[in-house]
PDB file of N, CA and C in Angstrom:
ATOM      1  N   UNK A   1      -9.031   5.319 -21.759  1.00  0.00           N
ATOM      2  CA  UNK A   1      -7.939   5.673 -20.883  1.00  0.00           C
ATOM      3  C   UNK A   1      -8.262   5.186 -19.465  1.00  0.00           C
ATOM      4  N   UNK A   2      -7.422   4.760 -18.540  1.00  0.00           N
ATOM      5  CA  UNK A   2      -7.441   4.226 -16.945  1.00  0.00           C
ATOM      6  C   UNK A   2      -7.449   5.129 -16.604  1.00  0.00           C
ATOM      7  N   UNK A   3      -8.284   5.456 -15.672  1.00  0.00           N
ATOM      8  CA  UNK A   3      -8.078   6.262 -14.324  1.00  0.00           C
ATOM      9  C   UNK A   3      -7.452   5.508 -13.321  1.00  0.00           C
ATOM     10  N   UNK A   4      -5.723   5.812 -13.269  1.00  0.00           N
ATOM     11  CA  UNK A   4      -5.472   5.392 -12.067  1.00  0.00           C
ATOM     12  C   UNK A   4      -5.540   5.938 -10.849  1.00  0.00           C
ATOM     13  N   UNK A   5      -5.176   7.415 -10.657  1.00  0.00           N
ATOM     14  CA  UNK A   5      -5.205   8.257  -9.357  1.00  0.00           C
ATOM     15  C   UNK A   5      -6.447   8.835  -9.041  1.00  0.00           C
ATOM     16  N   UNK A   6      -6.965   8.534  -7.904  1.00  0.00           N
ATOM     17  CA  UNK A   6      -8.387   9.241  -7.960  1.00  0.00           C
ATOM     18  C   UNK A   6      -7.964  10.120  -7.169  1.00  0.00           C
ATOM     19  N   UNK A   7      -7.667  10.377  -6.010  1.00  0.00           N
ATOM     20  CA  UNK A   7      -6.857  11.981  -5.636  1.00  0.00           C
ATOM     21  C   UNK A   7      -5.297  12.011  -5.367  1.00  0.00           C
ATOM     22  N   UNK A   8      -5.375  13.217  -5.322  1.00  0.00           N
ATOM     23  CA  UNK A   8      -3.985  13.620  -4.420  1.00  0.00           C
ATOM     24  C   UNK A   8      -4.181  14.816  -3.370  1.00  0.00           C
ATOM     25  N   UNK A   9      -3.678  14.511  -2.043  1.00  0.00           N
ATOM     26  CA  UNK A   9      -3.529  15.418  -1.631  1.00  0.00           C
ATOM     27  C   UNK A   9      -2.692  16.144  -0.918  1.00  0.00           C
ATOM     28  N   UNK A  10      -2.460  17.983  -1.516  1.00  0.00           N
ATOM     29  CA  UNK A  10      -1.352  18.087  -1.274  1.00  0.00           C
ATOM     30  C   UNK A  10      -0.182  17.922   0.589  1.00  0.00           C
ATOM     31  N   UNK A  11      -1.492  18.275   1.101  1.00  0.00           N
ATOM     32  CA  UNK A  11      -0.947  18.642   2.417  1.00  0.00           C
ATOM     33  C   UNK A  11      -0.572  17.131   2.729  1.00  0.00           C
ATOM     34  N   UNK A  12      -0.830  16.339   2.755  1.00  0.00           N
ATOM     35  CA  UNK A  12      -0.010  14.943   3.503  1.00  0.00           C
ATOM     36  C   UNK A  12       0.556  14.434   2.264  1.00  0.00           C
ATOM     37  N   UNK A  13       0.640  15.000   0.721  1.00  0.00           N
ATOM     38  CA  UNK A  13       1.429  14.347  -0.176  1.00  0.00           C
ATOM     39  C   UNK A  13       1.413  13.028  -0.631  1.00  0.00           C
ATOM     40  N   UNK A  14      -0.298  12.685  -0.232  1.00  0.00           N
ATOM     41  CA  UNK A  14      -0.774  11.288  -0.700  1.00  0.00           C
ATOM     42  C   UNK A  14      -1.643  11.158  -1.514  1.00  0.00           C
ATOM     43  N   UNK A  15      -1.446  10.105  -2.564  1.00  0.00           N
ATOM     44  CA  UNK A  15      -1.889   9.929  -3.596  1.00  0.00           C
ATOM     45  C   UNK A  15      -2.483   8.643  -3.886  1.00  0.00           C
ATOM     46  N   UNK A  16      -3.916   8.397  -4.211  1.00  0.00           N
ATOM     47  CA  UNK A  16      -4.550   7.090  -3.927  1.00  0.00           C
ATOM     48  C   UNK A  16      -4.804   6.146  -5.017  1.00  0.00           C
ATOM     49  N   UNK A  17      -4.513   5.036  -5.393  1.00  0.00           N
ATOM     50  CA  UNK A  17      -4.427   4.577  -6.799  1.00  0.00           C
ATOM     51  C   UNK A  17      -5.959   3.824  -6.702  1.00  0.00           C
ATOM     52  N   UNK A  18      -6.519   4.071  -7.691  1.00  0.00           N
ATOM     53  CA  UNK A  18      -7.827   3.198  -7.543  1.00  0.00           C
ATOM     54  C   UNK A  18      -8.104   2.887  -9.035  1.00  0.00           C
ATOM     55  N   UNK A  19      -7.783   1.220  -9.020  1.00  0.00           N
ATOM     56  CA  UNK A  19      -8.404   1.147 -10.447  1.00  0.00           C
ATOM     57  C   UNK A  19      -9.660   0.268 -10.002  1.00  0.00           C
ATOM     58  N   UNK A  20     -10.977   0.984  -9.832  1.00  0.00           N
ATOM     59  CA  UNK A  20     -12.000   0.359  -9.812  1.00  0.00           C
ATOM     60  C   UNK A  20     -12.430  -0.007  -8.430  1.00  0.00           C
ATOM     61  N   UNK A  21     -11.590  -0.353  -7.520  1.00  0.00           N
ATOM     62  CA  UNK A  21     -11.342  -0.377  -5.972  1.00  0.00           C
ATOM     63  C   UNK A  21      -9.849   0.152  -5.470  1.00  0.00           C
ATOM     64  N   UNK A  22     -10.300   0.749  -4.195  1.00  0.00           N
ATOM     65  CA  UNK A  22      -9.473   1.157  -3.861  1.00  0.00           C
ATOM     66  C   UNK A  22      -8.443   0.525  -2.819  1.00  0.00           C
ATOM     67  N   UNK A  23      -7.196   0.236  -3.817  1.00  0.00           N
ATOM     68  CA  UNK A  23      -6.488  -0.770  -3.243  1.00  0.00           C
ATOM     69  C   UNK A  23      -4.770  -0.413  -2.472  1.00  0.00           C
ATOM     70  N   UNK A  24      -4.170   0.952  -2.966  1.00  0.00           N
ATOM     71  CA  UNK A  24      -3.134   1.235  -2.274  1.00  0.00           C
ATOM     72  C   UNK A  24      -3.383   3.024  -1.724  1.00  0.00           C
ATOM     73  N   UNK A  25      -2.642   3.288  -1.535  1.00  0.00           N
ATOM     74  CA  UNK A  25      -2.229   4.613  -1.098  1.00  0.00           C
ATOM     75  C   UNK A  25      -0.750   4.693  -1.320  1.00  0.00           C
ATOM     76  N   UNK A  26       0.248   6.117  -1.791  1.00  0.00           N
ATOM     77  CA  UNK A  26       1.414   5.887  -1.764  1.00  0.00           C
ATOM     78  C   UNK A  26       1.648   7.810  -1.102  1.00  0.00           C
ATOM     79  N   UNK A  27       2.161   8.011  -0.218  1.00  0.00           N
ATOM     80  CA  UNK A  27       2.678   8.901   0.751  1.00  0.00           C
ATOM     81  C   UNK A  27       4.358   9.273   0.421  1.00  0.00           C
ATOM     82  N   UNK A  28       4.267  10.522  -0.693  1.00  0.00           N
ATOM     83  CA  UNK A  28       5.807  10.742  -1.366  1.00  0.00           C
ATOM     84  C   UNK A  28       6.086  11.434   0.062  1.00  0.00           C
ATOM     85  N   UNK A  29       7.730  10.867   0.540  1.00  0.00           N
ATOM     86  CA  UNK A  29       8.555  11.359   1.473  1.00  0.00           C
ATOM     87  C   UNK A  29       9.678  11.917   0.268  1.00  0.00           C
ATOM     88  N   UNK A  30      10.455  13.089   1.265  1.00  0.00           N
ATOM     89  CA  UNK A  30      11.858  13.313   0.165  1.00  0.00           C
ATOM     90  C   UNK A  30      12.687  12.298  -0.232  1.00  0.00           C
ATOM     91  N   UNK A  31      12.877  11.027   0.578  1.00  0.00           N
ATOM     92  CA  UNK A  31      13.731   9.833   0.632  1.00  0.00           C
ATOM     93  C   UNK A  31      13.047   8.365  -0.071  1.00  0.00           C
ATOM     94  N   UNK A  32      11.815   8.569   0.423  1.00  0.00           N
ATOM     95  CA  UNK A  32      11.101   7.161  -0.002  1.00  0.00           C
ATOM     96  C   UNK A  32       9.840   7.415   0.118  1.00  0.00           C
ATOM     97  N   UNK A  33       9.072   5.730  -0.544  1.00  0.00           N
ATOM     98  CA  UNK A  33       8.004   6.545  -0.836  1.00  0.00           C
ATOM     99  C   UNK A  33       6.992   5.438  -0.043  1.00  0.00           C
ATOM    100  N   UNK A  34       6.181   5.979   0.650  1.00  0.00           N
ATOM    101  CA  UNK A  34       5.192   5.046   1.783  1.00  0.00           C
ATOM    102  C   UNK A  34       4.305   4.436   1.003  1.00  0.00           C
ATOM    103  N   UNK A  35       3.846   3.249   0.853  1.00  0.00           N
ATOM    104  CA  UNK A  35       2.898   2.539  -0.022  1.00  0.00           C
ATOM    105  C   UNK A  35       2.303   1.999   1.262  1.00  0.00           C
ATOM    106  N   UNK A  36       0.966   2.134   1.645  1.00  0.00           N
ATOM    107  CA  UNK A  36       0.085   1.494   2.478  1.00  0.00           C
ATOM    108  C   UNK A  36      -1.483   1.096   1.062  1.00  0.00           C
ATOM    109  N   UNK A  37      -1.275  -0.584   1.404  1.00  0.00           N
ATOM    110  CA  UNK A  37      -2.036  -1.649   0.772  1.00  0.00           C
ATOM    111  C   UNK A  37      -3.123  -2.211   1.545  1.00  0.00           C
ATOM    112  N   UNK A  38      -3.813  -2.488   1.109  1.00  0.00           N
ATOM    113  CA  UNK A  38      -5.063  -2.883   1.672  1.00  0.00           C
ATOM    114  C   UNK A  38      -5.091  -4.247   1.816  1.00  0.00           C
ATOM    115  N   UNK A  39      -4.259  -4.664   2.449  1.00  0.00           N
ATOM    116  CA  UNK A  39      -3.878  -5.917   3.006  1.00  0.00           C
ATOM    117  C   UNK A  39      -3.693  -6.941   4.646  1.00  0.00           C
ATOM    118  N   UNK A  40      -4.101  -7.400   5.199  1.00  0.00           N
ATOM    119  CA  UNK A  40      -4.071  -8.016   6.417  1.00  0.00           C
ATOM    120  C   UNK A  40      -2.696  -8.217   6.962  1.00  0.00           C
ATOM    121  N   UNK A  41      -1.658  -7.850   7.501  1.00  0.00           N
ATOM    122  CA  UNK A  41      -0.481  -7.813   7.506  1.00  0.00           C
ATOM    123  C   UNK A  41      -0.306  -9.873   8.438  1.00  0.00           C
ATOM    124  N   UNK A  42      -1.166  -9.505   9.272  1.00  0.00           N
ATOM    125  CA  UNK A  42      -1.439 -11.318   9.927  1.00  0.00           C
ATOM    126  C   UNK A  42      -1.709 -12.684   9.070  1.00  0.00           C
ATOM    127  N   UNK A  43      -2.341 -12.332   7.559  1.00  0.00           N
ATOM    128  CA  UNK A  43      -2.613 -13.500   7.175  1.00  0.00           C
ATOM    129  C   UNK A  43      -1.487 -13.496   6.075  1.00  0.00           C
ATOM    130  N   UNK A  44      -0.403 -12.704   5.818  1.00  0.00           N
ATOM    131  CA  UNK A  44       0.743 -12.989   5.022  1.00  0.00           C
ATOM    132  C   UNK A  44       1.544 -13.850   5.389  1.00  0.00           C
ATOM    133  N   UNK A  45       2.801 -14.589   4.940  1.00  0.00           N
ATOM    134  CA  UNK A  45       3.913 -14.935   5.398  1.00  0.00           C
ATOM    135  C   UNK A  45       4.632 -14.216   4.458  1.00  0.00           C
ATOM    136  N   UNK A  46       6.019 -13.829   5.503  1.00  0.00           N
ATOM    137  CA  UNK A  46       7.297 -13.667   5.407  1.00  0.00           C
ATOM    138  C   UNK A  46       7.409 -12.012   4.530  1.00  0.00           C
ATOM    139  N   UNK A  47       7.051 -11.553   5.224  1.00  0.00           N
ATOM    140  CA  UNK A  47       6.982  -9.920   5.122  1.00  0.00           C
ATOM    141  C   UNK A  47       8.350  -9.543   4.992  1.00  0.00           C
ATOM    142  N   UNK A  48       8.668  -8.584   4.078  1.00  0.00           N
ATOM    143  CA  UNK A  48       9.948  -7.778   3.504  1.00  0.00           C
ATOM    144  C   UNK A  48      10.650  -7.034   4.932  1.00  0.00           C
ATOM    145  N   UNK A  49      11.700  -6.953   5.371  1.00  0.00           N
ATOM    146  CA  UNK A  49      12.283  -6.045   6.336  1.00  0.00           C
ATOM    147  C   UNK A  49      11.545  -4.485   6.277  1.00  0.00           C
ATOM    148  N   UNK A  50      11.554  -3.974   4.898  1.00  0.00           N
ATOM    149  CA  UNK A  50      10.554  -2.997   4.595  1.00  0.00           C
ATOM    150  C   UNK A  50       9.339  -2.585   4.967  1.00  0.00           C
ATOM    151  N   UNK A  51       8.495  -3.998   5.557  1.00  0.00           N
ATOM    152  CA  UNK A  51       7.241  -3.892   5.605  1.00  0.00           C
ATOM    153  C   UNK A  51       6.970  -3.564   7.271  1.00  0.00           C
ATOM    154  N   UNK A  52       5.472  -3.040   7.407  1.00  0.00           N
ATOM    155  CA  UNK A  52       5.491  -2.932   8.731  1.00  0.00           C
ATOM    156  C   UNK A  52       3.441  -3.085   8.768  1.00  0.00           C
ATOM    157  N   UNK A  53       3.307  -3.616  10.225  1.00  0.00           N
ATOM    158  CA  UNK A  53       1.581  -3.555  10.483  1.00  0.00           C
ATOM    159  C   UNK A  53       1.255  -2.377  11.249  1.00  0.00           C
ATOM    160  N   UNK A  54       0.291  -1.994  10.179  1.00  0.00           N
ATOM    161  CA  UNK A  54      -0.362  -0.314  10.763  1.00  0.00           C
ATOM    162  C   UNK A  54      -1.214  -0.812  11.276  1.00  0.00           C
ATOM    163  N   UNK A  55      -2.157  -1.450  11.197  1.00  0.00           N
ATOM    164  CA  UNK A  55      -3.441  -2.279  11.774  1.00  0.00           C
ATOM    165  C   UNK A  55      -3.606  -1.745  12.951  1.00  0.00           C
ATOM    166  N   UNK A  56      -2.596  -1.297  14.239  1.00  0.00           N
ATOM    167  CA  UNK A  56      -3.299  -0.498  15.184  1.00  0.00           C
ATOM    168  C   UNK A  56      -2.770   0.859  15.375  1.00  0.00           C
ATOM    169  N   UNK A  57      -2.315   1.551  14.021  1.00  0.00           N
ATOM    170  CA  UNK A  57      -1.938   2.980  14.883  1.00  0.00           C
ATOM    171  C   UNK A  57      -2.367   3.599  13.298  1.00  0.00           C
ATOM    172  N   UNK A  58      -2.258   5.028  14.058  1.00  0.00           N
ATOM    173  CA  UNK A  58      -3.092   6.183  13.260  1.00  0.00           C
ATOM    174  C   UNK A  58      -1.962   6.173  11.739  1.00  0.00           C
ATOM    175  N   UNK A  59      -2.644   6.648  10.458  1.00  0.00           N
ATOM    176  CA  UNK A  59      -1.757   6.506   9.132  1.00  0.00           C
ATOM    177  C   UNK A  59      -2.503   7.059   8.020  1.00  0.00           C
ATOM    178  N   UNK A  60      -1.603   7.779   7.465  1.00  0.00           N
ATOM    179  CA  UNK A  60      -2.791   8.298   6.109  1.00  0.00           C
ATOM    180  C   UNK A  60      -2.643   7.202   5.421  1.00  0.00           C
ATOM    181  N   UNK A  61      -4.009   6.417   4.589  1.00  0.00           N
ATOM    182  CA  UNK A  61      -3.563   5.976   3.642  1.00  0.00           C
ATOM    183  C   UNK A  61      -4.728   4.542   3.675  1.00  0.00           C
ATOM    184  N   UNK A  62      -5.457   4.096   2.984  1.00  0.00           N
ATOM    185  CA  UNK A  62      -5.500   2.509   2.682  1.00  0.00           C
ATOM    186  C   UNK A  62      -4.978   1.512   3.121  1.00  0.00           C
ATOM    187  N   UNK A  63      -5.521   0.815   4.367  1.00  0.00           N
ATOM    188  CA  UNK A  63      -5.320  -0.361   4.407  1.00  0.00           C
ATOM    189  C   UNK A  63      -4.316  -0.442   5.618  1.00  0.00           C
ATOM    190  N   UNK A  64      -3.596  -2.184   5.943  1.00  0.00           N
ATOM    191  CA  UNK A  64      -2.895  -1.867   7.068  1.00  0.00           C
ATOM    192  C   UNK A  64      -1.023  -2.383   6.977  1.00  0.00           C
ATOM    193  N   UNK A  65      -1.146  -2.882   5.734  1.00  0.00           N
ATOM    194  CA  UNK A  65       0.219  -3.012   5.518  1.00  0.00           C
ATOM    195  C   UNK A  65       1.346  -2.139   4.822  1.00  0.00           C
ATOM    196  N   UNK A  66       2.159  -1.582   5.581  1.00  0.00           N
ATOM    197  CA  UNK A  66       2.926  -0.008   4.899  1.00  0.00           C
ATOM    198  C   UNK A  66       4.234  -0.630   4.581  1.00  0.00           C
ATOM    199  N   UNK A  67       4.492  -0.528   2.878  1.00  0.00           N
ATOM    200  CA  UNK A  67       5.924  -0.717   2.694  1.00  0.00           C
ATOM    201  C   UNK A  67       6.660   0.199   2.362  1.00  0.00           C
ATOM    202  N   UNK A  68       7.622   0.499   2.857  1.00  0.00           N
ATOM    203  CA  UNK A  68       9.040   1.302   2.584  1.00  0.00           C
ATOM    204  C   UNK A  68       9.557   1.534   1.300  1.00  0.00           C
ATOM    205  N   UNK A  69       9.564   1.689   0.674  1.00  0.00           N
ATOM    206  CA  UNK A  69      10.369   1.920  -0.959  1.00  0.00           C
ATOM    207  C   UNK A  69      11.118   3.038  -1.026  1.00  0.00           C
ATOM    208  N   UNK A  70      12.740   3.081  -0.665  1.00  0.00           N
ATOM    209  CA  UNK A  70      13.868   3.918  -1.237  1.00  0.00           C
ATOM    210  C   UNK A  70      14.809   3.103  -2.324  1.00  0.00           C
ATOM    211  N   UNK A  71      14.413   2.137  -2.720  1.00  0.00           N
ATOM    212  CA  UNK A  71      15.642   1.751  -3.560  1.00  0.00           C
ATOM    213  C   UNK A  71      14.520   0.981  -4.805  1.00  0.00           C
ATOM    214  N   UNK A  72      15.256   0.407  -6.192  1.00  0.00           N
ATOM    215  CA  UNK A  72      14.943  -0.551  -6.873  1.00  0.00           C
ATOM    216  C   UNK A  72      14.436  -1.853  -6.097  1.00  0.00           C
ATOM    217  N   UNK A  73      15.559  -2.291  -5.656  1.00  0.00           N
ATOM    218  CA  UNK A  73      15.102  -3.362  -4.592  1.00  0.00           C
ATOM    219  C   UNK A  73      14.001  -3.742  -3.772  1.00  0.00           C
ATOM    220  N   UNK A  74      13.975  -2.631  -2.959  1.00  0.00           N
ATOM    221  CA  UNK A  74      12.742  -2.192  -2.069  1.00  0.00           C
ATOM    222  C   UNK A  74      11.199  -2.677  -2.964  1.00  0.00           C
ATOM    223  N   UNK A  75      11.711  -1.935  -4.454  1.00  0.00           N
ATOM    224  CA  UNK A  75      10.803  -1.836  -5.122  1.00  0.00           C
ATOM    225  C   UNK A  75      10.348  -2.929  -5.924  1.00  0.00           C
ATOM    226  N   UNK A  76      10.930  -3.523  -6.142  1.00  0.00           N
ATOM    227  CA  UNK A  76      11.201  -5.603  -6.805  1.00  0.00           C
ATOM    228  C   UNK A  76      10.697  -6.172  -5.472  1.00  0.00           C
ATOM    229  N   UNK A  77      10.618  -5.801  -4.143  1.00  0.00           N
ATOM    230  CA  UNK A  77      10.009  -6.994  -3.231  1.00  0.00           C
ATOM    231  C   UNK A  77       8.783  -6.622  -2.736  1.00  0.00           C
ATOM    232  N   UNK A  78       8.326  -5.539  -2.907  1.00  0.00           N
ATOM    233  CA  UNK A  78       6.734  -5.078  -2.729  1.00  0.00           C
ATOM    234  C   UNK A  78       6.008  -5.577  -3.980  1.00  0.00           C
ATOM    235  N   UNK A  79       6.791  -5.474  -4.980  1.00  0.00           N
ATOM    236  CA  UNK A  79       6.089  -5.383  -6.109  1.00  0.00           C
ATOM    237  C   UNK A  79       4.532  -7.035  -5.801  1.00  0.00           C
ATOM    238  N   UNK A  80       5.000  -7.967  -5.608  1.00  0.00           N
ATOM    239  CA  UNK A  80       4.626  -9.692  -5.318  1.00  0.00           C
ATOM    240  C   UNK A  80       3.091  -8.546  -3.968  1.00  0.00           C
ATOM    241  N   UNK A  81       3.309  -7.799  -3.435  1.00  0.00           N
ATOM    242  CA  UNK A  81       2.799  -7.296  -2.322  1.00  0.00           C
ATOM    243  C   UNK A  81       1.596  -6.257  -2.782  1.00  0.00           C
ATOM    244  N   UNK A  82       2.123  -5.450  -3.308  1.00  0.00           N
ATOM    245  CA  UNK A  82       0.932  -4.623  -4.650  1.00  0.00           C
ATOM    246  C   UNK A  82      -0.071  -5.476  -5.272  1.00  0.00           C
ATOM    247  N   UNK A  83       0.568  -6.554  -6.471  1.00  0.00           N
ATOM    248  CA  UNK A  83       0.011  -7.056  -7.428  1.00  0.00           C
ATOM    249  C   UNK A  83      -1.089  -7.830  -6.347  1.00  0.00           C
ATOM    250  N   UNK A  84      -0.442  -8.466  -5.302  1.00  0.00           N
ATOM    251  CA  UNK A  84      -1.605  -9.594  -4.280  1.00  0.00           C
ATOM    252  C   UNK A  84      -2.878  -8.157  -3.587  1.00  0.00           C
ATOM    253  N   UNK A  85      -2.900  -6.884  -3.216  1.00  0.00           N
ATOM    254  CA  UNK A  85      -3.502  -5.835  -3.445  1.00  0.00           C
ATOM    255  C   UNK A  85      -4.517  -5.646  -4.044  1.00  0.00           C
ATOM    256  N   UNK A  86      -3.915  -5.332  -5.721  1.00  0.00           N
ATOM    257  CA  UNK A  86      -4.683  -4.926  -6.766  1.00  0.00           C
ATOM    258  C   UNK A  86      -5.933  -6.113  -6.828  1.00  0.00           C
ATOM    259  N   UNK A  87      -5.593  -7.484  -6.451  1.00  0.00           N
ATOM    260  CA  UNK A  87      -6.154  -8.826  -6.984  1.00  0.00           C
ATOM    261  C   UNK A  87      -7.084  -9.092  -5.920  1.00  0.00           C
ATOM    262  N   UNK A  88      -6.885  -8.382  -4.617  1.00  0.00           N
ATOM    263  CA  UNK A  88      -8.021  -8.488  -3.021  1.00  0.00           C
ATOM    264  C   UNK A  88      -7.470  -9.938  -2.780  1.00  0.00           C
ATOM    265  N   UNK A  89      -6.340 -10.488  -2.988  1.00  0.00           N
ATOM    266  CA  UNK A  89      -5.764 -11.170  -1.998  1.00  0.00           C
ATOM    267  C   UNK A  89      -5.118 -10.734  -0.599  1.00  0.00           C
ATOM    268  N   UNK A  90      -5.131 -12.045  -0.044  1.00  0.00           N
ATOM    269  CA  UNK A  90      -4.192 -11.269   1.812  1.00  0.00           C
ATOM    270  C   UNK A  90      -5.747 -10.695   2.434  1.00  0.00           C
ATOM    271  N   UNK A  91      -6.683 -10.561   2.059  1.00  0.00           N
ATOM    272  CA  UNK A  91      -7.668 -10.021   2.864  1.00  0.00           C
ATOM    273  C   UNK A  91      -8.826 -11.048   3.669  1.00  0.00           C
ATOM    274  N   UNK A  92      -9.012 -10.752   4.703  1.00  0.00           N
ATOM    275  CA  UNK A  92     -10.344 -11.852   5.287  1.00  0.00           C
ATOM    276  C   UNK A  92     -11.152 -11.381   4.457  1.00  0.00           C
ATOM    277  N   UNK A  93     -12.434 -12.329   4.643  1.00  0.00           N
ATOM    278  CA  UNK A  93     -13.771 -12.189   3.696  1.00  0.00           C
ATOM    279  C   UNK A  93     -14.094 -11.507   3.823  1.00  0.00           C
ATOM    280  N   UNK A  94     -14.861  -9.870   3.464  1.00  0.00           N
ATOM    281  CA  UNK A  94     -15.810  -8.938   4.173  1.00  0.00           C
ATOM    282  C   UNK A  94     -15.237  -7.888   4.329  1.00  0.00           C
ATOM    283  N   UNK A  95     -13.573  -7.631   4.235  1.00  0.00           N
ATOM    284  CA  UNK A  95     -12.972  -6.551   4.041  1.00  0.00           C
ATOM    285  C   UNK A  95     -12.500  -5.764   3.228  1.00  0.00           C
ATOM    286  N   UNK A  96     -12.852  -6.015   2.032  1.00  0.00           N
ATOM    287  CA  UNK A  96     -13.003  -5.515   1.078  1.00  0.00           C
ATOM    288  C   UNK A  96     -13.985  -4.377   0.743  1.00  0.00           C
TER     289      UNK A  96
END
């Protein structure tokens, strides 16, 4: 069996997916759901309207790129954004 969630916690309602490294964080809101990835938001191109760089401000969660997810949609254009995540792409050398 995978261990995907290695915690949750309740008071900030974040939940950390780690298969083997720890590569997202997802932060349930009543509306949507915060996915912060362990990703370089600078060495991407062409970031989702959704997306935003945490890289300098305070955030629960893994990493510095936070995407938005309230819809299917939302959820079909992170998805390319996760999978590059899970794989330690988007990252400089050493940050991992």
């Amino acid at each position: 069996m995978l261990k995907v969630f290695s915690g949750y916690d309740t008071a900030s309602s974040t939940a950390t997916i780690n298969l083997g490294l720890n590569f997202a964080t997802v932060m349930i809101q009543k509306n949507r759901l915060l996915v912060y990835l362990h990703l370089n938001p600078a060495r991407l191109e062409s970031l989702p309207a959704t997306a935003r760089d945490v890289s300098q401000s305070g955030h629960w969660g893994t990493g510095d790129l936070e995407l938005s997810i309230s819809s299917a949609t939302d959820l079909d254009l992170a998805k390319p954004f996760i999978r590059m995540a899970y794989e330690g792409r988007g990252l400089e050398r050493g940050n991992l």
